[in-house]
Protein backbone atom coordinates (compact mmCIF):
# COMPACT_ATOMS: atom_id res chain seq x y z
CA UNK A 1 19.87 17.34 40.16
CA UNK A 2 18.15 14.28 39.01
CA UNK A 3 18.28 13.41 35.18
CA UNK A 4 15.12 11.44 33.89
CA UNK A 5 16.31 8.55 31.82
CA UNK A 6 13.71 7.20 29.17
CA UNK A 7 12.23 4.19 29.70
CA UNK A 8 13.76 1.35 27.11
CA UNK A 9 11.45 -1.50 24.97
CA UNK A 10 12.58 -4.61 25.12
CA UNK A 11 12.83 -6.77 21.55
CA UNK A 12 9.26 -7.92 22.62
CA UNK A 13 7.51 -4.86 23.17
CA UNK A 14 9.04 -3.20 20.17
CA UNK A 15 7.41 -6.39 17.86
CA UNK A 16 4.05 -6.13 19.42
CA UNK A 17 3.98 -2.46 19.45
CA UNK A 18 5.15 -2.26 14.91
CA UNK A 19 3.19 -5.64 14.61
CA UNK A 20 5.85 -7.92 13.78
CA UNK A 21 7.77 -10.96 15.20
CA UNK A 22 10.89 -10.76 16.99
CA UNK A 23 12.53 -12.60 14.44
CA UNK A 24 11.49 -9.26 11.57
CA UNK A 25 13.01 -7.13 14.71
CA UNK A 26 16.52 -9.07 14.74
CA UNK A 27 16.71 -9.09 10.94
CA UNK A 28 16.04 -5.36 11.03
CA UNK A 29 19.38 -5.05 13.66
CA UNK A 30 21.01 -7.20 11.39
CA UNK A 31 20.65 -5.43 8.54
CA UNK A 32 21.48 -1.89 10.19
CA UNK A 33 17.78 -0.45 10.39
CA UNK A 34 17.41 -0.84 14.11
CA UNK A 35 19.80 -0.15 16.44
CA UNK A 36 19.44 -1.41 19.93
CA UNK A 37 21.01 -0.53 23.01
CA UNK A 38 22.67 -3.74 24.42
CA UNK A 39 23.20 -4.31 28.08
CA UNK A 40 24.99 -7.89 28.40
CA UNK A 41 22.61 -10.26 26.05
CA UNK A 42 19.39 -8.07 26.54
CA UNK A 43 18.55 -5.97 23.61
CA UNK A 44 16.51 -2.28 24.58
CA UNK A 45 15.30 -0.26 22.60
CA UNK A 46 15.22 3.63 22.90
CA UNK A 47 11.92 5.15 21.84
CA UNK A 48 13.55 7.76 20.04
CA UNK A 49 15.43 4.81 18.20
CA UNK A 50 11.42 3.43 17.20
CA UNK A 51 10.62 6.78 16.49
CA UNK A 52 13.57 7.20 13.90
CA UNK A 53 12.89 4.04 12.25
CA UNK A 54 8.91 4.46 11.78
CA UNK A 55 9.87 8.28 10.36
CA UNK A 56 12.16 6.34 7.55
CA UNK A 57 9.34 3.95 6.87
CA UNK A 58 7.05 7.09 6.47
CA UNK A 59 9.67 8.49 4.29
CA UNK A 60 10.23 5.62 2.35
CA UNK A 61 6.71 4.74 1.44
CA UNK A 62 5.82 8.41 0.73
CA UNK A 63 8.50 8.48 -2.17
CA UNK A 64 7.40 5.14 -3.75
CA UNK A 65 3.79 6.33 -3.23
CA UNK A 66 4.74 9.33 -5.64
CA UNK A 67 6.60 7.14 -8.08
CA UNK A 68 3.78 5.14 -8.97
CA UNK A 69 1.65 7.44 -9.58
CA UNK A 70 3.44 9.02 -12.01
CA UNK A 71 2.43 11.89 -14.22
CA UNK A 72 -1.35 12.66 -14.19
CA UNK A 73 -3.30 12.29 -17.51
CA UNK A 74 -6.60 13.72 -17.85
CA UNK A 75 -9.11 11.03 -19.62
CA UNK A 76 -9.96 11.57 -23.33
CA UNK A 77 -13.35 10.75 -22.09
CA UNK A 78 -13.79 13.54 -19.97
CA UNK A 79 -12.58 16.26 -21.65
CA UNK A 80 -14.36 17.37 -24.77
């Protein structure tokens, strides 16, 4: 019975991969956004864990997307 174990980022992959330093990444663990699994001093990262974080993002932006646009008004200038 073998289990298959995903593979885990390290703090360096994970940057490169979102496209931000490694110092945004340990902010983001600091702050409770990212949470790594820690074996001794190394910091992994599940891709699940990624996943979960870029879904919030998605979220996130979505819902400020729709708050600035606002209400639709029709222009006086069209519609005559």
């Amino acid at each position: 019975m073998s289990e298959t174990v995903p593979r885990l980022l390290t703090l360096l992959e994970v940057a490169d991969r979102l496209r931000v330093s490694p110092h945004t990444i340990r902010a983001w663990i600091r702050r409770g956004r990212l949470q790594p699994v820690r074996l001794c001093r190394r910091l992994l990262f599940s891709p699940t864990e990624i996943l979960r974080l870029l879904g919030e993002a998605k979220e996130t932006a979505d819902s400020q997307s729709a708050v600035r646009e606002g209400p639709r008004v029709e222009d006086a200038t069209t519609s005559a």
